[in-house]
C-alpha atoms as a PDB file:
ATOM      1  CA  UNK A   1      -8.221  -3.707  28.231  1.00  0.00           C
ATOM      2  CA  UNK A   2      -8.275  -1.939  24.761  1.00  0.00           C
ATOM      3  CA  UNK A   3     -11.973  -1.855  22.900  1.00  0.00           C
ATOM      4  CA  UNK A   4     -12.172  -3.750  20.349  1.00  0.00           C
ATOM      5  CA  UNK A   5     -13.239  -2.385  16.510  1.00  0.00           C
ATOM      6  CA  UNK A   6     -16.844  -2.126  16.494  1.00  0.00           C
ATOM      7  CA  UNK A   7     -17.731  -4.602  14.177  1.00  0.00           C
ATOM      8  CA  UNK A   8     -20.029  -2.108  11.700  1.00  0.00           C
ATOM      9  CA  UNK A   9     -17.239   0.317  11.625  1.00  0.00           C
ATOM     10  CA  UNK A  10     -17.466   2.006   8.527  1.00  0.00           C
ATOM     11  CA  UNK A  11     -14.652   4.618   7.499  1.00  0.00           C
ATOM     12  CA  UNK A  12     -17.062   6.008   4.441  1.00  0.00           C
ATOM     13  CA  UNK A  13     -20.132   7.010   6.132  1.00  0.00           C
ATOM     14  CA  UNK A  14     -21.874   9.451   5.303  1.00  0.00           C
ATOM     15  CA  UNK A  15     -19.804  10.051   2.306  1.00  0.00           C
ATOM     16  CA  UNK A  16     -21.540   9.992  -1.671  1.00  0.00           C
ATOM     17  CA  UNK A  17     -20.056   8.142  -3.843  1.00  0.00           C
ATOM     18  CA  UNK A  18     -21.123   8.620  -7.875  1.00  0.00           C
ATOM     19  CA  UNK A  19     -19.783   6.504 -10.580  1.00  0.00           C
ATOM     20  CA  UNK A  20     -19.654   6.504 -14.465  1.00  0.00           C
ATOM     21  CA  UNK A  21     -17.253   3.767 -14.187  1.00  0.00           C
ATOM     22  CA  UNK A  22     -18.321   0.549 -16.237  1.00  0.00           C
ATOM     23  CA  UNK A  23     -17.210  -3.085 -16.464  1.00  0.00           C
ATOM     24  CA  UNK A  24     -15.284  -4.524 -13.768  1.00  0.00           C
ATOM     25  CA  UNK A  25     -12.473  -1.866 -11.976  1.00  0.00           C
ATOM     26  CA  UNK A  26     -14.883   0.597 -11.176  1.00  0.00           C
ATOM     27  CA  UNK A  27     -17.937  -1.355  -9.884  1.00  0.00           C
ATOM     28  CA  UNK A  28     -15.555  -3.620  -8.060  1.00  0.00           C
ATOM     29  CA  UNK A  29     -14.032  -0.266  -6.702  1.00  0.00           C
ATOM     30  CA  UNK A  30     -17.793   1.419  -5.760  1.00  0.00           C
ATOM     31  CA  UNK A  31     -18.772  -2.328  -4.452  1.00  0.00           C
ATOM     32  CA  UNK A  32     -15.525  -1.679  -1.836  1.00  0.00           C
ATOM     33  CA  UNK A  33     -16.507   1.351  -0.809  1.00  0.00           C
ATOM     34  CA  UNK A  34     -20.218   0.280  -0.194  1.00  0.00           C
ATOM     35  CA  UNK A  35     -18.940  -2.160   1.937  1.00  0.00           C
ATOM     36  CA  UNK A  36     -17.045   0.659   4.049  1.00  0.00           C
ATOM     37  CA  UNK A  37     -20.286   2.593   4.537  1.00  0.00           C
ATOM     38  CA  UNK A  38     -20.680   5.022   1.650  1.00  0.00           C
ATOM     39  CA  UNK A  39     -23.688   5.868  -0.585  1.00  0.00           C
ATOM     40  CA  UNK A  40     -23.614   5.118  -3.246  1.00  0.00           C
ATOM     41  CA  UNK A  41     -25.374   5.843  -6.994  1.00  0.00           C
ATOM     42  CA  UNK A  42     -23.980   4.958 -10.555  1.00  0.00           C
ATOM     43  CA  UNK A  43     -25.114   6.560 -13.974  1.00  0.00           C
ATOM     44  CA  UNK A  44     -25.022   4.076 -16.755  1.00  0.00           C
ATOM     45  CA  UNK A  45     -25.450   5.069 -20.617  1.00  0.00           C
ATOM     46  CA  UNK A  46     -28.547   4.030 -22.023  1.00  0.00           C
ATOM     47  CA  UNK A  47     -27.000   0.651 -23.182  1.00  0.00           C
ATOM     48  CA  UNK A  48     -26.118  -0.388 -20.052  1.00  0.00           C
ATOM     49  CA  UNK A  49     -23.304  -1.820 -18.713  1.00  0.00           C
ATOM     50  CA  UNK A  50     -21.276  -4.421 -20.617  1.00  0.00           C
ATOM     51  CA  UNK A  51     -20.993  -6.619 -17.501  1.00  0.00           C
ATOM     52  CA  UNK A  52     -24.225  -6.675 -17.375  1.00  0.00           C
ATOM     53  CA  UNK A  53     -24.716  -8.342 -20.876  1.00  0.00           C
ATOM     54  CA  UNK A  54     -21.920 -10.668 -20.108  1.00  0.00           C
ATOM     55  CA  UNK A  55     -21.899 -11.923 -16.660  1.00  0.00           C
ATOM     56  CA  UNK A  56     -25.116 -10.798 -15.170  1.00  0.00           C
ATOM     57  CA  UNK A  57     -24.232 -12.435 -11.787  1.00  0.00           C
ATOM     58  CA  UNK A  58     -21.030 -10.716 -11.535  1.00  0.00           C
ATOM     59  CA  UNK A  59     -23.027  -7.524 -12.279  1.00  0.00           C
ATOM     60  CA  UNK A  60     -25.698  -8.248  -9.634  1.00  0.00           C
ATOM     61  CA  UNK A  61     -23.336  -9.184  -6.993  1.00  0.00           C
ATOM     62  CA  UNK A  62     -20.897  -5.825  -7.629  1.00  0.00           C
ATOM     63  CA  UNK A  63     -24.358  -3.428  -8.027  1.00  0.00           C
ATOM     64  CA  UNK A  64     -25.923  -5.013  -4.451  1.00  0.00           C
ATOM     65  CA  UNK A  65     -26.798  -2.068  -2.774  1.00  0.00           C
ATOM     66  CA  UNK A  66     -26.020   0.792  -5.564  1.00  0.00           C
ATOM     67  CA  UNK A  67     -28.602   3.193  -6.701  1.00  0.00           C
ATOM     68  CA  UNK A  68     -28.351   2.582 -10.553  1.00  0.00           C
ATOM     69  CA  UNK A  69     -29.388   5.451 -12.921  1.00  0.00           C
ATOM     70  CA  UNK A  70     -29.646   5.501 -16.962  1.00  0.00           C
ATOM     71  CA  UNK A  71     -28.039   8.923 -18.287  1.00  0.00           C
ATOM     72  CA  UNK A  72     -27.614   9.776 -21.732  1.00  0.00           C
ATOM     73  CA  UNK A  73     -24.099  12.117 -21.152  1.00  0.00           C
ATOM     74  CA  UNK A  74     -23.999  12.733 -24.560  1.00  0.00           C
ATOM     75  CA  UNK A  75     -27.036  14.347 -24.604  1.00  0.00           C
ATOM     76  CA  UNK A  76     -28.479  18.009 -22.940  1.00  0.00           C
ATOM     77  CA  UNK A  77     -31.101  16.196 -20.940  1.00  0.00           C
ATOM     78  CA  UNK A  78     -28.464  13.485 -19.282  1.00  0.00           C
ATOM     79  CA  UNK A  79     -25.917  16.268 -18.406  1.00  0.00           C
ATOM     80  CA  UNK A  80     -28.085  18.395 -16.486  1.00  0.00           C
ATOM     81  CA  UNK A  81     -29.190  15.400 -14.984  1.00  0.00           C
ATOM     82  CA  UNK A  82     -25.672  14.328 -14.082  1.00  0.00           C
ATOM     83  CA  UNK A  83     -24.795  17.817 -12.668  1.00  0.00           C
ATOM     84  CA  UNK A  84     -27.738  17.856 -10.610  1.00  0.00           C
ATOM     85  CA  UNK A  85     -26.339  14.482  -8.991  1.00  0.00           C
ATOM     86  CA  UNK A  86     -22.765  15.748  -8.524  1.00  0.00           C
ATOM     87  CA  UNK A  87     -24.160  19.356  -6.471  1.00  0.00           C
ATOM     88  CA  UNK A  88     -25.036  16.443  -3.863  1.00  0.00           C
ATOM     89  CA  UNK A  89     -22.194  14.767  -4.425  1.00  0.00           C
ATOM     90  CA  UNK A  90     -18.499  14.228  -2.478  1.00  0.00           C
ATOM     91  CA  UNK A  91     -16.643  11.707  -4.741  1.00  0.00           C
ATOM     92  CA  UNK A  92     -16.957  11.120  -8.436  1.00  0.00           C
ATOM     93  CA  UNK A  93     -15.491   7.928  -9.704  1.00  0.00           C
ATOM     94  CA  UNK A  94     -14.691   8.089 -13.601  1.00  0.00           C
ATOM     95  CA  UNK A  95     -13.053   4.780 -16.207  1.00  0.00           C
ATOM     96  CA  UNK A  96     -13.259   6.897 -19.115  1.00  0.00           C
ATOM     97  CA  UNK A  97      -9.792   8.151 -20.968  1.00  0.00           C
ATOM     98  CA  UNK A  98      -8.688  12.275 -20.942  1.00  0.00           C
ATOM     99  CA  UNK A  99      -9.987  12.534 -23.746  1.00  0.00           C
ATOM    100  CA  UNK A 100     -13.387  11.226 -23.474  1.00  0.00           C
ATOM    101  CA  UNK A 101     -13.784  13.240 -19.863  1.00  0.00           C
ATOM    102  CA  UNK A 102     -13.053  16.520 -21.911  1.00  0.00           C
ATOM    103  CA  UNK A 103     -15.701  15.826 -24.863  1.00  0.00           C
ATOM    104  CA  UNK A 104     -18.294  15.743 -21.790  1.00  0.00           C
ATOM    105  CA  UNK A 105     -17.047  18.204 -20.107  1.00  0.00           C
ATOM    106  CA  UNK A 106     -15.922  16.378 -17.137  1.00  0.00           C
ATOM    107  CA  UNK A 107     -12.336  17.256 -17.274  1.00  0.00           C
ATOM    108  CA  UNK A 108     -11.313  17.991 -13.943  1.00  0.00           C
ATOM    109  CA  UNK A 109     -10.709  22.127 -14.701  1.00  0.00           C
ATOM    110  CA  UNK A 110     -14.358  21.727 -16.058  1.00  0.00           C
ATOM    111  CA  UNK A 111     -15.718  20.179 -12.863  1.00  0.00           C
ATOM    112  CA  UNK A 112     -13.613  22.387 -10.163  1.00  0.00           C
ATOM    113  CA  UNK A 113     -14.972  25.110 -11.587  1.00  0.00           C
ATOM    114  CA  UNK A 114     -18.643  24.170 -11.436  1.00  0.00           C
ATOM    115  CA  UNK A 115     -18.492  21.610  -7.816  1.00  0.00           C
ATOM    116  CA  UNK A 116     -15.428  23.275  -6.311  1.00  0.00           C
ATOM    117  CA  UNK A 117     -15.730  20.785  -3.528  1.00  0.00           C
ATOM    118  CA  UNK A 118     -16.371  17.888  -5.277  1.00  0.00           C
ATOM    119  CA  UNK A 119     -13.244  15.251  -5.374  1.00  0.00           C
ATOM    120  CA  UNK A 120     -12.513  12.924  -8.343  1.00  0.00           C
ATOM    121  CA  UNK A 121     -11.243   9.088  -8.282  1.00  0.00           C
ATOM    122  CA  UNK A 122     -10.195   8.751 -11.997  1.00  0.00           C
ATOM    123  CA  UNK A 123      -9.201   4.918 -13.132  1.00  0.00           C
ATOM    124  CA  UNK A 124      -6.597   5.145 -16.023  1.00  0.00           C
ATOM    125  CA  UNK A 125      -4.697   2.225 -18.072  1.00  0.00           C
ATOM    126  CA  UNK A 126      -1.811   4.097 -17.521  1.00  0.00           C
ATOM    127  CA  UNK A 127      -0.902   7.299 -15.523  1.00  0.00           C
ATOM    128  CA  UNK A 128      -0.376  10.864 -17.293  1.00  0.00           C
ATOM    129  CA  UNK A 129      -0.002  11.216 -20.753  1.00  0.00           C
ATOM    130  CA  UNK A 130      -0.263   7.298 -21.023  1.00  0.00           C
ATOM    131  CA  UNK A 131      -3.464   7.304 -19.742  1.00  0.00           C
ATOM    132  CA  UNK A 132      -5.065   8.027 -24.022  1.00  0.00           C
ATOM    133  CA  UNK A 133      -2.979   4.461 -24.492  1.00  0.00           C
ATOM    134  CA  UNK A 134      -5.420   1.421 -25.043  1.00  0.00           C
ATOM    135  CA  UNK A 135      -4.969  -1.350 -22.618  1.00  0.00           C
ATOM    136  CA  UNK A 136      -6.541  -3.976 -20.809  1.00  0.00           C
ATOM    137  CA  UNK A 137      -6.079  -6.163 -17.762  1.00  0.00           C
ATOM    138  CA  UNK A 138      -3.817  -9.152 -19.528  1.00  0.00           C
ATOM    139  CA  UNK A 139      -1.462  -6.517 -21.184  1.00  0.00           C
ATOM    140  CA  UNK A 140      -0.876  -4.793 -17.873  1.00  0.00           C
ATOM    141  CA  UNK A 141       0.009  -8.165 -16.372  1.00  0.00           C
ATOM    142  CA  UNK A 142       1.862  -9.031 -19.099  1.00  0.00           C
ATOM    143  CA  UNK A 143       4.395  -5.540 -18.858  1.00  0.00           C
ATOM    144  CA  UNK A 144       4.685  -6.703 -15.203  1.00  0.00           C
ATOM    145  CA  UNK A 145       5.919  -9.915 -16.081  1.00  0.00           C
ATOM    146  CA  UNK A 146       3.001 -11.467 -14.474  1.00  0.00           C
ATOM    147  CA  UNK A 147       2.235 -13.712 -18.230  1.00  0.00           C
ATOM    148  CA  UNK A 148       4.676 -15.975 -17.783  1.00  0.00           C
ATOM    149  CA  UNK A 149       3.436 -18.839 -20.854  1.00  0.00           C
ATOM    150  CA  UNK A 150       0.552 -18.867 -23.178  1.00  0.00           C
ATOM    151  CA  UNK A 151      -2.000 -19.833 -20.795  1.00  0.00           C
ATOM    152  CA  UNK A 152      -4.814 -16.549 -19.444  1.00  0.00           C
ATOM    153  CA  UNK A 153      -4.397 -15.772 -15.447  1.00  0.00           C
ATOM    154  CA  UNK A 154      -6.914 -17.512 -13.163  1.00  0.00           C
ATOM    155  CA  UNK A 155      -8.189 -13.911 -12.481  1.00  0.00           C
ATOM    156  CA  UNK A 156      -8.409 -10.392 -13.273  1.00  0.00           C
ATOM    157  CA  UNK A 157      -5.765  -8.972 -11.231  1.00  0.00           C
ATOM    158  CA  UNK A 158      -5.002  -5.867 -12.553  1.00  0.00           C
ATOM    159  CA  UNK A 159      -8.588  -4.922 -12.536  1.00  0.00           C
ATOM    160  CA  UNK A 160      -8.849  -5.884  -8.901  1.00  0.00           C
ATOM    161  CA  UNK A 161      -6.218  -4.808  -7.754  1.00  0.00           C
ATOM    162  CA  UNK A 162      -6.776  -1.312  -9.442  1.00  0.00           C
ATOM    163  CA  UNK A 163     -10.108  -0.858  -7.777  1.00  0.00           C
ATOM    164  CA  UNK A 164      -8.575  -1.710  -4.623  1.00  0.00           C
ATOM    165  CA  UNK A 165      -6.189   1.132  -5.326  1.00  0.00           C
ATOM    166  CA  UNK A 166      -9.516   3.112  -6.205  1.00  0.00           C
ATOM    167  CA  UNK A 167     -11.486   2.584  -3.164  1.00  0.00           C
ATOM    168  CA  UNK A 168      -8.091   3.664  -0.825  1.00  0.00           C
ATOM    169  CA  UNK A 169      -8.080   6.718  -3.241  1.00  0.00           C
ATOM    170  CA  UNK A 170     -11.706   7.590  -2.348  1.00  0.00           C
ATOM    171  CA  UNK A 171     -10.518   7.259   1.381  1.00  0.00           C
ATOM    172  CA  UNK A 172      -7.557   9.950   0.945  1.00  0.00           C
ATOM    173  CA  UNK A 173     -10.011  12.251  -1.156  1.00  0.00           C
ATOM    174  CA  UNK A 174     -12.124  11.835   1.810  1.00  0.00           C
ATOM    175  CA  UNK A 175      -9.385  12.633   4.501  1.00  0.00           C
ATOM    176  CA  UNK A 176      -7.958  15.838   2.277  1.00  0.00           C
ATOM    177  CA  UNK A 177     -11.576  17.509   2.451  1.00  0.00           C
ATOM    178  CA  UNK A 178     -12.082  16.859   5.842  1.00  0.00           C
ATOM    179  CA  UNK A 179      -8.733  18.924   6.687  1.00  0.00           C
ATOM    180  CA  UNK A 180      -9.710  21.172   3.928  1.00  0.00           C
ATOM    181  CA  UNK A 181     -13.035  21.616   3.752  1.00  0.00           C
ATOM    182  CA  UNK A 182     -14.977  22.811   0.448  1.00  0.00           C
ATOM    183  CA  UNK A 183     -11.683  22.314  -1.694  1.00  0.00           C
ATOM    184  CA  UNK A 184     -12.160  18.899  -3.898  1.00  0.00           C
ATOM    185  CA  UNK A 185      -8.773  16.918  -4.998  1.00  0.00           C
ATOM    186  CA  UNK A 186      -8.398  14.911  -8.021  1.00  0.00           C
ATOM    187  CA  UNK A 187      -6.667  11.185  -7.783  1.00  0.00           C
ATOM    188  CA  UNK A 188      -5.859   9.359 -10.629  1.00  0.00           C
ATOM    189  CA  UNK A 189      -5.458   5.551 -10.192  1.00  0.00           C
ATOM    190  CA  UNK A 190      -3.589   3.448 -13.072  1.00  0.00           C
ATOM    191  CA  UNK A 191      -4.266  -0.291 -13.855  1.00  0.00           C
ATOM    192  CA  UNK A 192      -0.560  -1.107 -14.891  1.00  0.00           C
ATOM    193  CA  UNK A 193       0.667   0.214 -11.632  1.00  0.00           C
ATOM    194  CA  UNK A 194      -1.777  -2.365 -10.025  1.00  0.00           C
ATOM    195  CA  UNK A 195       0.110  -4.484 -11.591  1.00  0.00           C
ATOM    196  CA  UNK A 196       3.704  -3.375 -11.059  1.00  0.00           C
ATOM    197  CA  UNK A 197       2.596  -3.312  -7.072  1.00  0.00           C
ATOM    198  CA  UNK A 198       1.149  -7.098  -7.208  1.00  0.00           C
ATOM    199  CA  UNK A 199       4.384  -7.760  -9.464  1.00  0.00           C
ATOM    200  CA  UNK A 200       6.550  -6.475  -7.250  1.00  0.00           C
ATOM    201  CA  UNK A 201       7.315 -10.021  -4.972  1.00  0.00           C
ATOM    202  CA  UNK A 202       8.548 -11.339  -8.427  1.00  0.00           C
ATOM    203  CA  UNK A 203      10.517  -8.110  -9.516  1.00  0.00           C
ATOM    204  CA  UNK A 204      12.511  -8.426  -6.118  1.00  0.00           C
ATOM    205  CA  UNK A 205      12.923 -12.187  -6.960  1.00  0.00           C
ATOM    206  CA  UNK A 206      10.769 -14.094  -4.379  1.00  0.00           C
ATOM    207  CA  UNK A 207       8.570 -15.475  -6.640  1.00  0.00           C
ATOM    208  CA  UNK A 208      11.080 -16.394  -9.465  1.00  0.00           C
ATOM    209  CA  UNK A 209      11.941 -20.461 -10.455  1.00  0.00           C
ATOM    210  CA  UNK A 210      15.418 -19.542  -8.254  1.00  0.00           C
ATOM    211  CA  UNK A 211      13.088 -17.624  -5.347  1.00  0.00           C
ATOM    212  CA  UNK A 212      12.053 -19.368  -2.124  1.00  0.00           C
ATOM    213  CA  UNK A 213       8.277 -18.940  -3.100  1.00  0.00           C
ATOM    214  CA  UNK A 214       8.972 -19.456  -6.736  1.00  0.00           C
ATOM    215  CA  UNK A 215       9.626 -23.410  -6.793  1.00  0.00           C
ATOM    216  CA  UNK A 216      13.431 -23.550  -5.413  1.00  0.00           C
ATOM    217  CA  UNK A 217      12.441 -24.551  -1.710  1.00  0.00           C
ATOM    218  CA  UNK A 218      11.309 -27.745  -1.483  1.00  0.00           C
ATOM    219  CA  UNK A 219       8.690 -26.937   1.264  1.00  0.00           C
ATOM    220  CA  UNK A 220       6.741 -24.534  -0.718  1.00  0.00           C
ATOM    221  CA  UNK A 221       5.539 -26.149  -4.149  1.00  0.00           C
ATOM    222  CA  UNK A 222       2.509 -27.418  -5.568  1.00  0.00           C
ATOM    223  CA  UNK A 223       3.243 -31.562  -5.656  1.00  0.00           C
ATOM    224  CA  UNK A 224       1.241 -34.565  -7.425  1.00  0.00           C
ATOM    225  CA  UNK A 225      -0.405 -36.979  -4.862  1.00  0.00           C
ATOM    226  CA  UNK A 226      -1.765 -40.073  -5.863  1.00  0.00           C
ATOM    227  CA  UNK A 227      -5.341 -38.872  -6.416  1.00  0.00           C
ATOM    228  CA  UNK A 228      -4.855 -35.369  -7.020  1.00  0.00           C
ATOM    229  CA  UNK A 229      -2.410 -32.362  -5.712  1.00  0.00           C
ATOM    230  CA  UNK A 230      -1.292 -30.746  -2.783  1.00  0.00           C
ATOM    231  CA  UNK A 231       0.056 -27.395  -2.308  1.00  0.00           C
ATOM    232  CA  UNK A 232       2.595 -27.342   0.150  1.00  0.00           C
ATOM    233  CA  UNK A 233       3.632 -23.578   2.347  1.00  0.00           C
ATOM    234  CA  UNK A 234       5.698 -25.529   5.073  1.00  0.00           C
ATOM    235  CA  UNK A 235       8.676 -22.492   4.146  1.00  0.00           C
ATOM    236  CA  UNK A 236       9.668 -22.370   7.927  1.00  0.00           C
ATOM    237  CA  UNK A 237      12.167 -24.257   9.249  1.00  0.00           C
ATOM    238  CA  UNK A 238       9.786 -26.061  12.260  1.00  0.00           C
ATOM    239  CA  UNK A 239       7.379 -26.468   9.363  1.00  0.00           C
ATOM    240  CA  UNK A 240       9.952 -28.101   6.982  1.00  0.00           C
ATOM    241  CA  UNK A 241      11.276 -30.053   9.298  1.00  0.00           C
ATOM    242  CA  UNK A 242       7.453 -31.864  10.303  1.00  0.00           C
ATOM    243  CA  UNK A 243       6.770 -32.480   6.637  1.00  0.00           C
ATOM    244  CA  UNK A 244      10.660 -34.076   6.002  1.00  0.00           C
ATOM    245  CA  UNK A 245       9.922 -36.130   9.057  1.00  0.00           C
ATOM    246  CA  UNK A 246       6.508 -37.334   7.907  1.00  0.00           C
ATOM    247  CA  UNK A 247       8.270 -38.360   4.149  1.00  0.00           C
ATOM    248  CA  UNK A 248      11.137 -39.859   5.889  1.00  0.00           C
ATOM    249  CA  UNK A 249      13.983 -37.769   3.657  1.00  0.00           C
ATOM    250  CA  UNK A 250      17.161 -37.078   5.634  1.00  0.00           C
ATOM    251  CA  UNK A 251      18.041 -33.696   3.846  1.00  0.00           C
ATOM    252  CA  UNK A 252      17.329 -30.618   5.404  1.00  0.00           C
ATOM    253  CA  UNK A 253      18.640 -28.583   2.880  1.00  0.00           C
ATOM    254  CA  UNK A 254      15.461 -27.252   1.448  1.00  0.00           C
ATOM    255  CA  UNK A 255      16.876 -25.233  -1.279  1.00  0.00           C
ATOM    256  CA  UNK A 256      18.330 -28.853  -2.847  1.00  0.00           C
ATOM    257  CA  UNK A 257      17.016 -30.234  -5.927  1.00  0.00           C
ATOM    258  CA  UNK A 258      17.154 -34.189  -4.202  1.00  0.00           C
ATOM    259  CA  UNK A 259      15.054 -32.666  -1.392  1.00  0.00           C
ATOM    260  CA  UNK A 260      12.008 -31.727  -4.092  1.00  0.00           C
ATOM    261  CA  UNK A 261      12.771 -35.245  -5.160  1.00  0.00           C
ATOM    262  CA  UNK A 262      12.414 -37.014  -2.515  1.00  0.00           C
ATOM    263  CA  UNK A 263       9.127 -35.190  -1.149  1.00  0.00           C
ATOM    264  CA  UNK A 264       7.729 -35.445  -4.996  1.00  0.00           C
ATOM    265  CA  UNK A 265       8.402 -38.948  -4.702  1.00  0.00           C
ATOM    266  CA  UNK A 266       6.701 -39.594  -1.508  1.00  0.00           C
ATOM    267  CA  UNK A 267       4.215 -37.271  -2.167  1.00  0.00           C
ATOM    268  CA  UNK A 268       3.031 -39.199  -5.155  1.00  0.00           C
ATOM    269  CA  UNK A 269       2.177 -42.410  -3.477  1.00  0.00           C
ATOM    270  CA  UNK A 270       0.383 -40.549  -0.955  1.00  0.00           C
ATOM    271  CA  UNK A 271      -3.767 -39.873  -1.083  1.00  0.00           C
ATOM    272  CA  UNK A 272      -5.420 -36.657  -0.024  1.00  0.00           C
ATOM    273  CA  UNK A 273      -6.324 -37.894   2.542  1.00  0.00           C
ATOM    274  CA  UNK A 274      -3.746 -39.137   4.093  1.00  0.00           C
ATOM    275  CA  UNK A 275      -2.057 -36.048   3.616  1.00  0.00           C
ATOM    276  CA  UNK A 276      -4.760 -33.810   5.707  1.00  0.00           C
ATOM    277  CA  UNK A 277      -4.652 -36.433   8.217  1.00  0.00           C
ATOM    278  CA  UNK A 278      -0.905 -35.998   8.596  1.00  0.00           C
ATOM    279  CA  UNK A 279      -1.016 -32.093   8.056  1.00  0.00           C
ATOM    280  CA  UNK A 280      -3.337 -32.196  11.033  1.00  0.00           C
ATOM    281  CA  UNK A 281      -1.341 -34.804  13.383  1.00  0.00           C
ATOM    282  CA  UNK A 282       1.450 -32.734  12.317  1.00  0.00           C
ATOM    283  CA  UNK A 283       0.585 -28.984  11.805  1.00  0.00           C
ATOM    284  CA  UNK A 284       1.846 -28.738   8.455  1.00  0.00           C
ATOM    285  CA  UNK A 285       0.438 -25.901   6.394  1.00  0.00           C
ATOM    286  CA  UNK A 286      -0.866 -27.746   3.474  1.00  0.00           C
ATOM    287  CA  UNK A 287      -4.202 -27.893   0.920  1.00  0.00           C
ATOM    288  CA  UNK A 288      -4.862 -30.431  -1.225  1.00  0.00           C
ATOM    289  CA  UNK A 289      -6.519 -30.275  -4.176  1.00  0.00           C
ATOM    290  CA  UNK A 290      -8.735 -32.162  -7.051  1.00  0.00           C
ATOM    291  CA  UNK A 291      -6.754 -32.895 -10.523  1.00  0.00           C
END
């Protein structure tokens, strides 16, 4: 019998991770690789972070377990402190624009040359030259085609997504100096193609009005109920066929427009709870939900 994961595996142990990163991509991305193990320190300028002005919470719960420093980079006494830091040092995770690295002298030439085996995570808007361009998470989404009317996303998920992208990029810098020891590498992670890879289910057409998880099949919709909603996955066949039994519609053409009819119309004279009770008798894959 195979063993089984040890349940405190942790891919990044042992490993230092230091971040200048502020607001929410890098601190979600240094929060990820906390969880796999590493050690981990930030340096914050003396304002602080803007999250934490904003959403302490959010800061507190994305800090848990971080070694937080106050560095002045702009000034003598803050860069000698930050270089002292990166001598002990294996990943370095930056937000900033080109630019703004090269004023501090953190450009990546700049920081070969003075921790040759030191490895850089940098989080960009926008890869290469693109990365000076200003940006933020909704106009990522919205070059994805991810905005699709006037109303915000329910979440952040460019900046997510991106330090998702940035915690799997601390893992390859990790696995490159391990089969080359003492010889850093420099990964540059982009917010808008966070959001061209989450986009991608819609750029292929799945999640499109016409797409079977974009509102043509009937099984897989979000439906009034008489006290509320229900969001429907039942995109199988065995699964379609349970819930057409349960609203008595003939049709098992699930792509039809009288199919999402006829289950909108039963669905609305049904409660929420009558619906769980019949996703349960039933195994239908279903969630209902509040108005």
């Amino acid at each position: 019998m195979p063993n089984s994961p040890h349940p405190a595996f942790a891919p990044l142990a042992g490993v230092r991770v230091l971040s200048l990163a502020l607001n929410l991509p890098g601190p979600a991305a240094l929060m990820r690789c906390r969880a796999m193990g590493a050690t981990c320190r930030k340096f914050e300028p003396p304002g602080g972070d803007p999250m934490g002005h904003y959403k302490r919470s959010a800061y507190a719960a994305l800090h848990e377990g971080v070694q937080v420093e106050t560095a002045d980079l702009k000034a003598e006494a803050g860069q000698a402190q930050l270089h002292r830091a990166l001598d002990e040092t294996d990943v370095l995770l930056t937000s900033f624009r080109p630019s703004a690295l090269d004023k501090l002298g953190l450009g990546w030439a700049a920081l070969q040359a003075r921790h040759p085996a030191l490895s850089q995570v940098a989080i960009v808007g926008a890869p290469g030259a693109r990365a000076e361009e200003p940006g933020h998470d909704l106009t990522y989404l919205a070059k994805s085609g991810l905005i699709t009317g006037t109303e915000l996303p329910p979440t952040l998920y460019a900046d997510m997504g991106g330090a998702l992208l940035a915690s799997e990029a601390v893992l390859k810098a990790v696995l490159c100096t391990r089969a080359a020891p003492g010889a850093g590498v420099y990964l540059e992670v982009a917010l808008n193609a966070s959001a061209d890879w989450l986009a991608l289910p819609r750029t292929w057409g799945l999640t499109q009005p016409t797409g079977a998880v974009g509102g043509a099949h009937a099984g897989y919709r979000v439906y009034a109920c008489a006290d509320g909603r229900v969001a429907i996955a039942a995109l199988e066949p065995h699964f379609a066929v349970r819930l057409c039994e349960a609203a008595g519609v003939a049709s098992r053409d699930m792509m039809a427009l009288s199919t999402r009819e006829a289950l909108a119309a039963w669905l609305r004279t049904r409660t929420r709870a009558e619906l769980d009770d019949m996703a349960r008798e039933r195994d239908v894959p279903l969630l209902t939900l509040a108005d």
